[in-house]
C-alpha atoms as a PDB file:
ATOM      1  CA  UNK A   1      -7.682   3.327 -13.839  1.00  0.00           C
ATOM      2  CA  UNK A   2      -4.262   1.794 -13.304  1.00  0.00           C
ATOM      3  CA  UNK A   3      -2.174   4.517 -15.982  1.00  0.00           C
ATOM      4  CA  UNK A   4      -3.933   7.414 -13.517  1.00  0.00           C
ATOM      5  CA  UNK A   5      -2.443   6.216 -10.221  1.00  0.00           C
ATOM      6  CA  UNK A   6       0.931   5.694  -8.561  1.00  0.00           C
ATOM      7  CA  UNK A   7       1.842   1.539  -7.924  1.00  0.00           C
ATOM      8  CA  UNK A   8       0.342   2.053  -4.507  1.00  0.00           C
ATOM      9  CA  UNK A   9      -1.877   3.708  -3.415  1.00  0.00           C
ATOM     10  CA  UNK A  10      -3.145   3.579   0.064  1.00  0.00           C
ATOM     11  CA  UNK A  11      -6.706   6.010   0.459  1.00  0.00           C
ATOM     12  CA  UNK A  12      -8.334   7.032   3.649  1.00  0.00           C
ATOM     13  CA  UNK A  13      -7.945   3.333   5.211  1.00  0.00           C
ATOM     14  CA  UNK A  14      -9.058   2.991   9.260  1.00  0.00           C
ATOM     15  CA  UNK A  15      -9.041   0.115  11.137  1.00  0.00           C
ATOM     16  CA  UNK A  16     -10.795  -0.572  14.016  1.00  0.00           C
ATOM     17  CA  UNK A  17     -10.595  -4.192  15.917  1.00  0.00           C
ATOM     18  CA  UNK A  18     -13.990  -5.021  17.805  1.00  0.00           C
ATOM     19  CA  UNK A  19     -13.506  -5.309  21.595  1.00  0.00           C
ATOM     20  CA  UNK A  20     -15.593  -7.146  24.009  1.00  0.00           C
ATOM     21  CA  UNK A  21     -17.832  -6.275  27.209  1.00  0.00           C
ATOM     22  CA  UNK A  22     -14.925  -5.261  29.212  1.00  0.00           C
ATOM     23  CA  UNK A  23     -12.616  -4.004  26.544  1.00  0.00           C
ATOM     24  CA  UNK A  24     -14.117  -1.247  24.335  1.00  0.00           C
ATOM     25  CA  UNK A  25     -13.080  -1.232  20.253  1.00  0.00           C
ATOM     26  CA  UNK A  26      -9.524  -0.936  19.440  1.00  0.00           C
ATOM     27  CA  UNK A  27      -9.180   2.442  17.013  1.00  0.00           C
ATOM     28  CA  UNK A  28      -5.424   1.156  15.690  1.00  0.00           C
ATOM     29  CA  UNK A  29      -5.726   3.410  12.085  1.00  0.00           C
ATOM     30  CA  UNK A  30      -7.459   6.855  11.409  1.00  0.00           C
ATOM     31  CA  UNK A  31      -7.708   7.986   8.017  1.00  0.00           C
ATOM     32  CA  UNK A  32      -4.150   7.180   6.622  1.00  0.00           C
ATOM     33  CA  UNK A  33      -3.459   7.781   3.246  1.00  0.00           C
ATOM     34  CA  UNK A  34      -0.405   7.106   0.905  1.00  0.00           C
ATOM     35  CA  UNK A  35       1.215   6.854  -2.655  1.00  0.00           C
ATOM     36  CA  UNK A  36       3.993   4.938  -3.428  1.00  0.00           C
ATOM     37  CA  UNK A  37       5.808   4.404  -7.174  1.00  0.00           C
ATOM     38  CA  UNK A  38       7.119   1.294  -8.630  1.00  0.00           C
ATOM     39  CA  UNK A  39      10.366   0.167  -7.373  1.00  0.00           C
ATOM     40  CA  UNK A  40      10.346   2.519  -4.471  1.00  0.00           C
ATOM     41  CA  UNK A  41      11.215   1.403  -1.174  1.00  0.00           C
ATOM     42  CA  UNK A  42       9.113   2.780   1.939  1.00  0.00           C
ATOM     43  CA  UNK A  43       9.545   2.269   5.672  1.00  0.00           C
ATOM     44  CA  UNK A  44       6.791   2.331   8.312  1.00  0.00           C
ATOM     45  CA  UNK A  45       8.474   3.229  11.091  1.00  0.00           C
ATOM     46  CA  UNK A  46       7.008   3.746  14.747  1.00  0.00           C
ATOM     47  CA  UNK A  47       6.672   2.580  17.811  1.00  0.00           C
ATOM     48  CA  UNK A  48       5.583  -0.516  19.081  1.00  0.00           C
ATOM     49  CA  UNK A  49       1.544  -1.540  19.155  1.00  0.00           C
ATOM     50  CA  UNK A  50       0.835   2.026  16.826  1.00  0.00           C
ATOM     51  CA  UNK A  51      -0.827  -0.008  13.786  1.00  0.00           C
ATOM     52  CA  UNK A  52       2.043  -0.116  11.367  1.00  0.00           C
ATOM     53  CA  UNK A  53       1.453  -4.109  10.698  1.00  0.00           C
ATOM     54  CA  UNK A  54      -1.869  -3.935  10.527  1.00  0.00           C
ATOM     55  CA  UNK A  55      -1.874  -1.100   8.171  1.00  0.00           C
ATOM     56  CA  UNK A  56       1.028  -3.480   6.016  1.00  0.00           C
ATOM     57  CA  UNK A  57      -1.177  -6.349   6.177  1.00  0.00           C
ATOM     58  CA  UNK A  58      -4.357  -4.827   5.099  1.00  0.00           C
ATOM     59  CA  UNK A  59      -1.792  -3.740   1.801  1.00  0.00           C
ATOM     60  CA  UNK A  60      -1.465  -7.238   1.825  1.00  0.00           C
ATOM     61  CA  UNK A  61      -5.018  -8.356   2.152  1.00  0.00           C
ATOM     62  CA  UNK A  62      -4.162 -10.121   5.290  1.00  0.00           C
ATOM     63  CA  UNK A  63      -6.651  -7.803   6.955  1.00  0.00           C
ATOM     64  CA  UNK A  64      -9.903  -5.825   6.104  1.00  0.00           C
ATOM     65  CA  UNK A  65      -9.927  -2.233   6.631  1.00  0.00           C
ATOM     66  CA  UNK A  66     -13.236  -0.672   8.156  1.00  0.00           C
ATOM     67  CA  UNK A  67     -12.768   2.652   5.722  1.00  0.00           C
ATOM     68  CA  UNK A  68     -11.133   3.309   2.980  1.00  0.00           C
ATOM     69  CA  UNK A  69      -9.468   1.277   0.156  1.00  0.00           C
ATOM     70  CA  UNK A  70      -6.010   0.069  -1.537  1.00  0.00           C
ATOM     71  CA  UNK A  71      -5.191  -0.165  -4.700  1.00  0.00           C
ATOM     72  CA  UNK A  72      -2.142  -1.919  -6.107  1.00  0.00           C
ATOM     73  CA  UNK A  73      -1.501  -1.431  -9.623  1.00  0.00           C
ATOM     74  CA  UNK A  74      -4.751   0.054 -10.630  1.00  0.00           C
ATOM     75  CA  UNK A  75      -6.694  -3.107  -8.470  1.00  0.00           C
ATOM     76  CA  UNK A  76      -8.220  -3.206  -5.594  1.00  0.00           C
ATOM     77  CA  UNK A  77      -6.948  -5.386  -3.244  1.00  0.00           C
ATOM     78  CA  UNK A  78      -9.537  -7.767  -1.928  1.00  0.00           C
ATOM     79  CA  UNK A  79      -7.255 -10.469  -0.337  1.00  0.00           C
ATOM     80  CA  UNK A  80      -4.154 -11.687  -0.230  1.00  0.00           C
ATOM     81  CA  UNK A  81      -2.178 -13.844  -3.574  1.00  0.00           C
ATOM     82  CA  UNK A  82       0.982 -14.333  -4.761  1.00  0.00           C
ATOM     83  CA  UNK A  83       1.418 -10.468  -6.287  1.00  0.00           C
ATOM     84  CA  UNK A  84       2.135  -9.499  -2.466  1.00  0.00           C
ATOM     85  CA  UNK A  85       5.196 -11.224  -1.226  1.00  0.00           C
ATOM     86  CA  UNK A  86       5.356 -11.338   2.651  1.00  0.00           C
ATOM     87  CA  UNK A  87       8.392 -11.676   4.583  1.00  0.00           C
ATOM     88  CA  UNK A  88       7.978 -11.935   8.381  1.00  0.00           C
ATOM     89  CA  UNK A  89      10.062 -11.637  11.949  1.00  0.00           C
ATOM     90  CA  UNK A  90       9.237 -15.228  12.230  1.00  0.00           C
ATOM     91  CA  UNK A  91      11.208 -17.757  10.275  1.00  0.00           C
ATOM     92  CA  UNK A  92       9.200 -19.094   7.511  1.00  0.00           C
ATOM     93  CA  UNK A  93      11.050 -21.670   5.749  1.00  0.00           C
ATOM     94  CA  UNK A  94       9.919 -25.567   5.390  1.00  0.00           C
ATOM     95  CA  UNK A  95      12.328 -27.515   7.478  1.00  0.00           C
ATOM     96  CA  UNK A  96      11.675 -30.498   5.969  1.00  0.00           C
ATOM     97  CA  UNK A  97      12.786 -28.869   2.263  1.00  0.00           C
ATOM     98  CA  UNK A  98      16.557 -28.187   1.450  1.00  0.00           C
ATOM     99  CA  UNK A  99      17.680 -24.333   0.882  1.00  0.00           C
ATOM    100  CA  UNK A 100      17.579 -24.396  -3.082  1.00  0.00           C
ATOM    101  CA  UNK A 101      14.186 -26.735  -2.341  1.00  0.00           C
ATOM    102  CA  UNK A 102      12.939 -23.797  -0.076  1.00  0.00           C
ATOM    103  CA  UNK A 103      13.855 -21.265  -2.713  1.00  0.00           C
ATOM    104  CA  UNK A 104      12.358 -23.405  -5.477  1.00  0.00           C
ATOM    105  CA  UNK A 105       8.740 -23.600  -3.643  1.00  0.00           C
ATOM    106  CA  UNK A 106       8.769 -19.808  -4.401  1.00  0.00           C
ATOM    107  CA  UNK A 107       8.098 -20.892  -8.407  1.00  0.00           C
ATOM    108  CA  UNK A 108       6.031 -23.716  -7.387  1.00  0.00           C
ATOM    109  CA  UNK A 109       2.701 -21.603  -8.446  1.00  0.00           C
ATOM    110  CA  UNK A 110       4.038 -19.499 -11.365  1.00  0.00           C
ATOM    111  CA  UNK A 111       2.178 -20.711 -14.339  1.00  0.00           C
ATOM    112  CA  UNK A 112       3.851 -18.288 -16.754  1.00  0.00           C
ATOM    113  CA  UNK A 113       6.846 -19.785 -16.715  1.00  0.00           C
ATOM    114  CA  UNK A 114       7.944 -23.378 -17.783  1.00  0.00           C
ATOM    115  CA  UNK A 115      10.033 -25.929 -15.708  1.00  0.00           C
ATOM    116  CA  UNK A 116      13.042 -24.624 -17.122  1.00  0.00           C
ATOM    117  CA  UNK A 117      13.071 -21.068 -16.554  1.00  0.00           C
ATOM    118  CA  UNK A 118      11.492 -22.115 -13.008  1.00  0.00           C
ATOM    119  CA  UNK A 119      14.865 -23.597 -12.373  1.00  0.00           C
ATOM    120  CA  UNK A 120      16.873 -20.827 -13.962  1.00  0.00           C
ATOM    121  CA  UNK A 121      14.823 -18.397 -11.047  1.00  0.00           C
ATOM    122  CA  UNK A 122      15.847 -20.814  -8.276  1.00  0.00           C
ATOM    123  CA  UNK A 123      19.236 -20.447  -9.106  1.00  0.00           C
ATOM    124  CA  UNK A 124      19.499 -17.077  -9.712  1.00  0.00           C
ATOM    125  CA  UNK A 125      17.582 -15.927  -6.103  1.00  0.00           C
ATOM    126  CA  UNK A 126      19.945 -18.759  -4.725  1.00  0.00           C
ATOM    127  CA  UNK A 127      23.325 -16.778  -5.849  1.00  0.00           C
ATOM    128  CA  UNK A 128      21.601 -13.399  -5.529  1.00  0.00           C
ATOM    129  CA  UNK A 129      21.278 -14.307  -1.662  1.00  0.00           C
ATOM    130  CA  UNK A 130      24.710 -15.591  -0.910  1.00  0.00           C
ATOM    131  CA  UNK A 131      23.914 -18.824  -0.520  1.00  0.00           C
ATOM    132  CA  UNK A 132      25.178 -21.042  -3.306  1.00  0.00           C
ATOM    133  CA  UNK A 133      27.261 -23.367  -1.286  1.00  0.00           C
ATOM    134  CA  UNK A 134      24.813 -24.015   1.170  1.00  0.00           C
ATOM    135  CA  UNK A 135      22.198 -25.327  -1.454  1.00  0.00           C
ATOM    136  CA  UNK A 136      21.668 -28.314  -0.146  1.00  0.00           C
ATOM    137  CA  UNK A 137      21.992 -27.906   3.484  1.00  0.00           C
ATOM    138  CA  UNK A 138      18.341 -28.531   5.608  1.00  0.00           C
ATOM    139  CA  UNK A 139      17.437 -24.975   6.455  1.00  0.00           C
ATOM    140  CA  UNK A 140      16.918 -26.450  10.557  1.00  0.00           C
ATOM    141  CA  UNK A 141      20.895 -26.905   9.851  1.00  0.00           C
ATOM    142  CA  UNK A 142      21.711 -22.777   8.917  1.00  0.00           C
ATOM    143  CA  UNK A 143      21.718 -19.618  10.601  1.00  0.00           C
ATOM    144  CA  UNK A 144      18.634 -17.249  11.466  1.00  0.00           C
ATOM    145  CA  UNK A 145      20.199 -14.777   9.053  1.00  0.00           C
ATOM    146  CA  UNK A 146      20.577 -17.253   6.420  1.00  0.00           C
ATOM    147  CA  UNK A 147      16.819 -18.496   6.919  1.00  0.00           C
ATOM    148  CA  UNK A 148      15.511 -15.063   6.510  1.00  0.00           C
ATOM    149  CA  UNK A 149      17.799 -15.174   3.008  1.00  0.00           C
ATOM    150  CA  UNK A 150      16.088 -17.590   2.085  1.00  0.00           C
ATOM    151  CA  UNK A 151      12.627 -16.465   2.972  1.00  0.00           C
ATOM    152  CA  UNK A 152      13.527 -13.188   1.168  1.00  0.00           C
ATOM    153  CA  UNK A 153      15.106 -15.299  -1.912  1.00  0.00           C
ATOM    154  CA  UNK A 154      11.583 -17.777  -2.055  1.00  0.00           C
ATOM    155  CA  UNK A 155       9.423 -14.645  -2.157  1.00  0.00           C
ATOM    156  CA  UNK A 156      11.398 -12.696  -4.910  1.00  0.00           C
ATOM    157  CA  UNK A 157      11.147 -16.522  -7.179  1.00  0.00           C
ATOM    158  CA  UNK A 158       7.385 -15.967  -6.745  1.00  0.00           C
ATOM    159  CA  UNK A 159       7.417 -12.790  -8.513  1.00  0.00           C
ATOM    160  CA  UNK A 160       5.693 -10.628  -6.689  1.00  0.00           C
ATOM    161  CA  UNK A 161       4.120  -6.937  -7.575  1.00  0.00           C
ATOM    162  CA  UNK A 162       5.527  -6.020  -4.201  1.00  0.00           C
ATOM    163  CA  UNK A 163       7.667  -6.816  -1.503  1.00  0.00           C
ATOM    164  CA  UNK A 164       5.557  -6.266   2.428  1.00  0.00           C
ATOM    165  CA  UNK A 165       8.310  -7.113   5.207  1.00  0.00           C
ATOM    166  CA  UNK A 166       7.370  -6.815   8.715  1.00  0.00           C
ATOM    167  CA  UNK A 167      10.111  -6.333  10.735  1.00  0.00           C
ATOM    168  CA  UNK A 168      12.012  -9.268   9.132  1.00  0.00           C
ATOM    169  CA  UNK A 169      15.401  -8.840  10.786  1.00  0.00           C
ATOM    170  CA  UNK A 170      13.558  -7.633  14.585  1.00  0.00           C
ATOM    171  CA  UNK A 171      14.883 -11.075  15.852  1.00  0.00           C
ATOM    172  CA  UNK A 172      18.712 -11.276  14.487  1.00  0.00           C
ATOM    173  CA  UNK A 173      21.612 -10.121  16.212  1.00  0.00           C
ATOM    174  CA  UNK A 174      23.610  -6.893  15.745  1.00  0.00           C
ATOM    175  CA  UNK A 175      25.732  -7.848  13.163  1.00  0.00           C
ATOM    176  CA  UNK A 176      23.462 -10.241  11.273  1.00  0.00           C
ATOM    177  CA  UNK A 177      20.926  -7.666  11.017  1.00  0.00           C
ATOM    178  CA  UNK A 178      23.502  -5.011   9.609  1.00  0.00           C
ATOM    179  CA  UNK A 179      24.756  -8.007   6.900  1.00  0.00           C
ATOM    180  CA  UNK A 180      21.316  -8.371   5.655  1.00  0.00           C
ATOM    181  CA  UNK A 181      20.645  -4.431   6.075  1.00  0.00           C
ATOM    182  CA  UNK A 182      23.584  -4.163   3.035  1.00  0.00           C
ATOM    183  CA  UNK A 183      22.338  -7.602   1.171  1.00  0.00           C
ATOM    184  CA  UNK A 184      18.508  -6.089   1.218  1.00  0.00           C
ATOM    185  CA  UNK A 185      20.111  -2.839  -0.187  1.00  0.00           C
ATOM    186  CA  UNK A 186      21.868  -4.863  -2.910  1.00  0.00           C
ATOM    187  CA  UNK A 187      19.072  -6.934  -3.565  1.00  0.00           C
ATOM    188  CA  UNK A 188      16.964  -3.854  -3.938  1.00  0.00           C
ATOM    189  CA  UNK A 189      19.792  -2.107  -6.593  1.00  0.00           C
ATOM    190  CA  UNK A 190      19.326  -5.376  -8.513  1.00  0.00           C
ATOM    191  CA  UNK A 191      16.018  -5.867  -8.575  1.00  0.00           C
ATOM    192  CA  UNK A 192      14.434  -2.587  -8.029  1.00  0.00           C
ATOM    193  CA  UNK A 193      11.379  -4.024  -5.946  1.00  0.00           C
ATOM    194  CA  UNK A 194       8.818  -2.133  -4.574  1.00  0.00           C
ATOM    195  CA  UNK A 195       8.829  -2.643  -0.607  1.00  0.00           C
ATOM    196  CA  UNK A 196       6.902  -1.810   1.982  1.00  0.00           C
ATOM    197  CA  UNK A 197       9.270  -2.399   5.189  1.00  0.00           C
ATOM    198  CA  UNK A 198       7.921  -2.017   8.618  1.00  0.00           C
ATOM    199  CA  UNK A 199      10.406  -1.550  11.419  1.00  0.00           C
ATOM    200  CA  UNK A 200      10.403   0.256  15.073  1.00  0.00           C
ATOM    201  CA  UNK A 201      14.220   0.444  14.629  1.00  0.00           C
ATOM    202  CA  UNK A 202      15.268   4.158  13.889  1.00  0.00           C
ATOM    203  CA  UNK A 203      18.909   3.476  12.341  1.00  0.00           C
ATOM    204  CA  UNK A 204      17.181   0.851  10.288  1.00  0.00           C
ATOM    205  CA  UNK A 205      14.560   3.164   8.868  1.00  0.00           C
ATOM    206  CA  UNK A 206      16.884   5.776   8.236  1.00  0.00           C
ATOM    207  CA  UNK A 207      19.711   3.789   6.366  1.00  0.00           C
ATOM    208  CA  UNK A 208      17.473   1.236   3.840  1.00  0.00           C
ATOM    209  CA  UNK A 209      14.292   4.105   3.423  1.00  0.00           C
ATOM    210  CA  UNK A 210      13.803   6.051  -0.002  1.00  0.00           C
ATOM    211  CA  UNK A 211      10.563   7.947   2.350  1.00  0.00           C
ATOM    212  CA  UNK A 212      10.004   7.150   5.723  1.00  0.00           C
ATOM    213  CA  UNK A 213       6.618   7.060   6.563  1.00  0.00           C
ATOM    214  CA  UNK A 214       6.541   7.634  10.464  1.00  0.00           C
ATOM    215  CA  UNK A 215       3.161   7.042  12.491  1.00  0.00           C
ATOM    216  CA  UNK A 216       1.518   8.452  15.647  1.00  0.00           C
ATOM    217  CA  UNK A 217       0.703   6.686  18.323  1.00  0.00           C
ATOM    218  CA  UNK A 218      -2.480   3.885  18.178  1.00  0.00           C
ATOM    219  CA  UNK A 219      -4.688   5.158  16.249  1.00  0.00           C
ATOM    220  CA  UNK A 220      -1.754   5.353  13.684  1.00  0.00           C
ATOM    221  CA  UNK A 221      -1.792   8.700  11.795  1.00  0.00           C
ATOM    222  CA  UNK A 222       1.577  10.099   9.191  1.00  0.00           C
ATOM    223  CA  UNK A 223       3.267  12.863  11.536  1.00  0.00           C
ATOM    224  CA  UNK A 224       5.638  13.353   8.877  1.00  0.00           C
ATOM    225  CA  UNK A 225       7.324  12.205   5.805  1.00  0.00           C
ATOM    226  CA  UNK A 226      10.227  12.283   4.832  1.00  0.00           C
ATOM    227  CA  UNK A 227      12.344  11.515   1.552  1.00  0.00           C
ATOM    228  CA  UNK A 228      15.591  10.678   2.823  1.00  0.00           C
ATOM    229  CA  UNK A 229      17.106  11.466  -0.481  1.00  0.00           C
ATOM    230  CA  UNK A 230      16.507  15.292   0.510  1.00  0.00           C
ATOM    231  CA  UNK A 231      18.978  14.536   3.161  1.00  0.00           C
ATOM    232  CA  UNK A 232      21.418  11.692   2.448  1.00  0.00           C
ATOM    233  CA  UNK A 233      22.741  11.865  -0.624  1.00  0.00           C
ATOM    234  CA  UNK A 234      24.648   8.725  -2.727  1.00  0.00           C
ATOM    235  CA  UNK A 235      24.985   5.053  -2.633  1.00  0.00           C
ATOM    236  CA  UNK A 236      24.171   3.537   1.121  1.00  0.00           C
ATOM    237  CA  UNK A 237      27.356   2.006   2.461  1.00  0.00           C
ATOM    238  CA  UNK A 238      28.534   1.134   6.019  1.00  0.00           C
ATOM    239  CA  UNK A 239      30.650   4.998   5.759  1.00  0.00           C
ATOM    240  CA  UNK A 240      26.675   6.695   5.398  1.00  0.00           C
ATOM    241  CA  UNK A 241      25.999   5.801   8.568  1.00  0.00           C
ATOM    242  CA  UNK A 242      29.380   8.158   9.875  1.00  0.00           C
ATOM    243  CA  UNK A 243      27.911  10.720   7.798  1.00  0.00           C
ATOM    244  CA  UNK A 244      26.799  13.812   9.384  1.00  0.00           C
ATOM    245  CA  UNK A 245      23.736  13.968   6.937  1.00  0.00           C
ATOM    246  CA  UNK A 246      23.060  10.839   8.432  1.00  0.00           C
ATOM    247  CA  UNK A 247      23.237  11.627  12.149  1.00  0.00           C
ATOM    248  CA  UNK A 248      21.329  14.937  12.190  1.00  0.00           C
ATOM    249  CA  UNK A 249      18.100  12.832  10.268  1.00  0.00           C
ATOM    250  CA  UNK A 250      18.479  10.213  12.771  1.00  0.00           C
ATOM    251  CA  UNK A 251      18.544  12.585  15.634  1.00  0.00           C
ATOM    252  CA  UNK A 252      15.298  14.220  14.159  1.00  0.00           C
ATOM    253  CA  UNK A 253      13.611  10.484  13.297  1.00  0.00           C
ATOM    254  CA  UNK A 254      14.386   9.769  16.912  1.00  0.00           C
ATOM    255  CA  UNK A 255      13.243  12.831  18.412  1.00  0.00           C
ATOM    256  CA  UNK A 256       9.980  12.068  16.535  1.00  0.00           C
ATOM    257  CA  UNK A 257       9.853   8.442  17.911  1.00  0.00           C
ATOM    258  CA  UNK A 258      10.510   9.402  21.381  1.00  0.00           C
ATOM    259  CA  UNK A 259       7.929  11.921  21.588  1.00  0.00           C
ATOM    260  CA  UNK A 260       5.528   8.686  19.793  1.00  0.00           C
ATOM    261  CA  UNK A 261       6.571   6.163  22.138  1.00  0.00           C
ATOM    262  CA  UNK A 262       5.934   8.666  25.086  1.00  0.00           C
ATOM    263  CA  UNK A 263       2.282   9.079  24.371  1.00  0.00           C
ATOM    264  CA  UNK A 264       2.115   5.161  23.505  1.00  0.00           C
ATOM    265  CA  UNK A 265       2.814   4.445  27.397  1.00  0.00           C
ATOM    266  CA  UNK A 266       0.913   7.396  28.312  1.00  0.00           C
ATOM    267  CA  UNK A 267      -2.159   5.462  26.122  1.00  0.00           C
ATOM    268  CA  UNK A 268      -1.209   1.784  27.875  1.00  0.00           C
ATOM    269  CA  UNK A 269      -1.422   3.747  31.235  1.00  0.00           C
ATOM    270  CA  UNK A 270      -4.715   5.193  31.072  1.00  0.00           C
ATOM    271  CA  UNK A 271      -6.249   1.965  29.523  1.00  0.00           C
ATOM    272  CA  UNK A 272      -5.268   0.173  32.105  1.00  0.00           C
ATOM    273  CA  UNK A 273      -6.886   2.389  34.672  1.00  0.00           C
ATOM    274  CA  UNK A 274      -9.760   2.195  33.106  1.00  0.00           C
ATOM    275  CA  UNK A 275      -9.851  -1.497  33.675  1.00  0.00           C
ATOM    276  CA  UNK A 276      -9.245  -0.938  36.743  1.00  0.00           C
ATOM    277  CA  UNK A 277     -11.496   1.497  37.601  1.00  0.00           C
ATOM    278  CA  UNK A 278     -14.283  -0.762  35.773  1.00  0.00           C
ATOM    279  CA  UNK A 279     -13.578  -3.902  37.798  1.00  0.00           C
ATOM    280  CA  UNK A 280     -13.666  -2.358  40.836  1.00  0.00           C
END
């Protein structure tokens, strides 16, 4: 099965979350399907509360879809393991554990590898992240950007199949999140890992994306997709985002998210006069 399908592949998946007496069931995904090839890098992108997590953590086997089915690498996935490398808003690195002892936890389960190379890994997700001289620093003692490096550098040591990131820089500042924008981009030149990366952030989307994948409002559906090599052409670099090629797709992913987001409130609006209507 696995030489007839792409790396991904994402068929005819719904989700539906079970409400209670008051609150009916939650439709968040209807019927979305998807391929994606090894090493390519993929954005979710819409707005808030439409189902794009949900449908990244069911890739993950976080969740259980109601319909449908993925497959990664020719498998099924049934749960989640350490071939799906997850890399959250939240910080997820052990405070108690240095930065190269963070990084190192990422090999801690590999058991095709020997102590050695294990070590070789560390060191070689430690430099690819930038963070060398701050090895041995507690990771309570760095930066939220450089806590997400590490989080990023621990999952790569794991060796993962793919790469699921769920709005991972959502919580950094301006200029932090554009540094690790370019590092991610870097990372992803050197390592050629393929990532799912879910974001509500338009810019974002636009600049990292080899397709953007951009969803409906709840239930999630794929308006459109787009391969934003059709449209921005060349290395990404701080100069594409002054591109015109650059600014007319942005204008048209925004124009598509604002149109999204309007029916999103339009949704929250009439939900909530429905539970109005029913407690009265």
């Amino acid at each position: 099965m696995a030489g007839d399908m792409p790396f991904l592949r994402v068929d005819g998946v719904s989700k539906t979350f079970a409400g209670d007496a008051r609150h009916g069931d939650i439709h968040v995904i209807d019927n979305v399907s998807m391929d994606v090839a090894a090493g390519e890098f993929v954005v979710y992108l819409g707005p808030s509360g439409c189902g794009k997590t949900t449908l990244m953590r069911i890739v993950g086997g976080l969740e259980t879809a109601n319909a449908g089915t993925v497959y990664l690498a020719g498998e099924k996935v049934v749960g989640a393991d350490r071939k799906k490398g997850m890399v959250f808003q939240a910080y997820t690195s052990f405070p108690w554990l240095t930065v190269i002892e963070n990084i190192r936890f990422g090999t801690r389960y590999r058991d095709d590898i020997g102590d050695a190379e294990k070590e070789a890994i560390t060191r070689h997700y430690l430099d690819l992240v930038g963070l060398a001289d701050f090895a041995n620093y507690y990771v309570n003692r760095i930066s939220g950007g450089m806590r997400q490096r590490v989080a990023i550098a621990r999952t790569l040591a794991a060796a993962p199949d793919i790469l699921l990131m769920d709005e991972p820089f959502g919580a950094l500042d301006a200029q932090t999140r554009e540094f690790l924008q370019d590092q991610l981009l870097e990372i992803n030149r050197e390592e050629r890992k393929t990532t799912v990366f879910v974001t509500h952030d338009v810019d974002e989307a636009v600049y990292l994306a080899d397709r953007i994948f951009m969803f409906s409002a709840r239930p999630a559906t794929i308006i459109e997709e787009i391969r934003v090599a059709d449209h921005i052409t060349g290395e990404r670099t701080l100069e594409t985002k002054e591109s015109e090629a650059f600014f007319h797709l942005r204008n048209h992913v925004r124009d598509l998210m604002r149109d999204q987001a309007r029916r999103t409130e339009a949704i929250a609006q009439q939900e909530i006069m429905t539970a109005q209507a029913e407690t009265t």
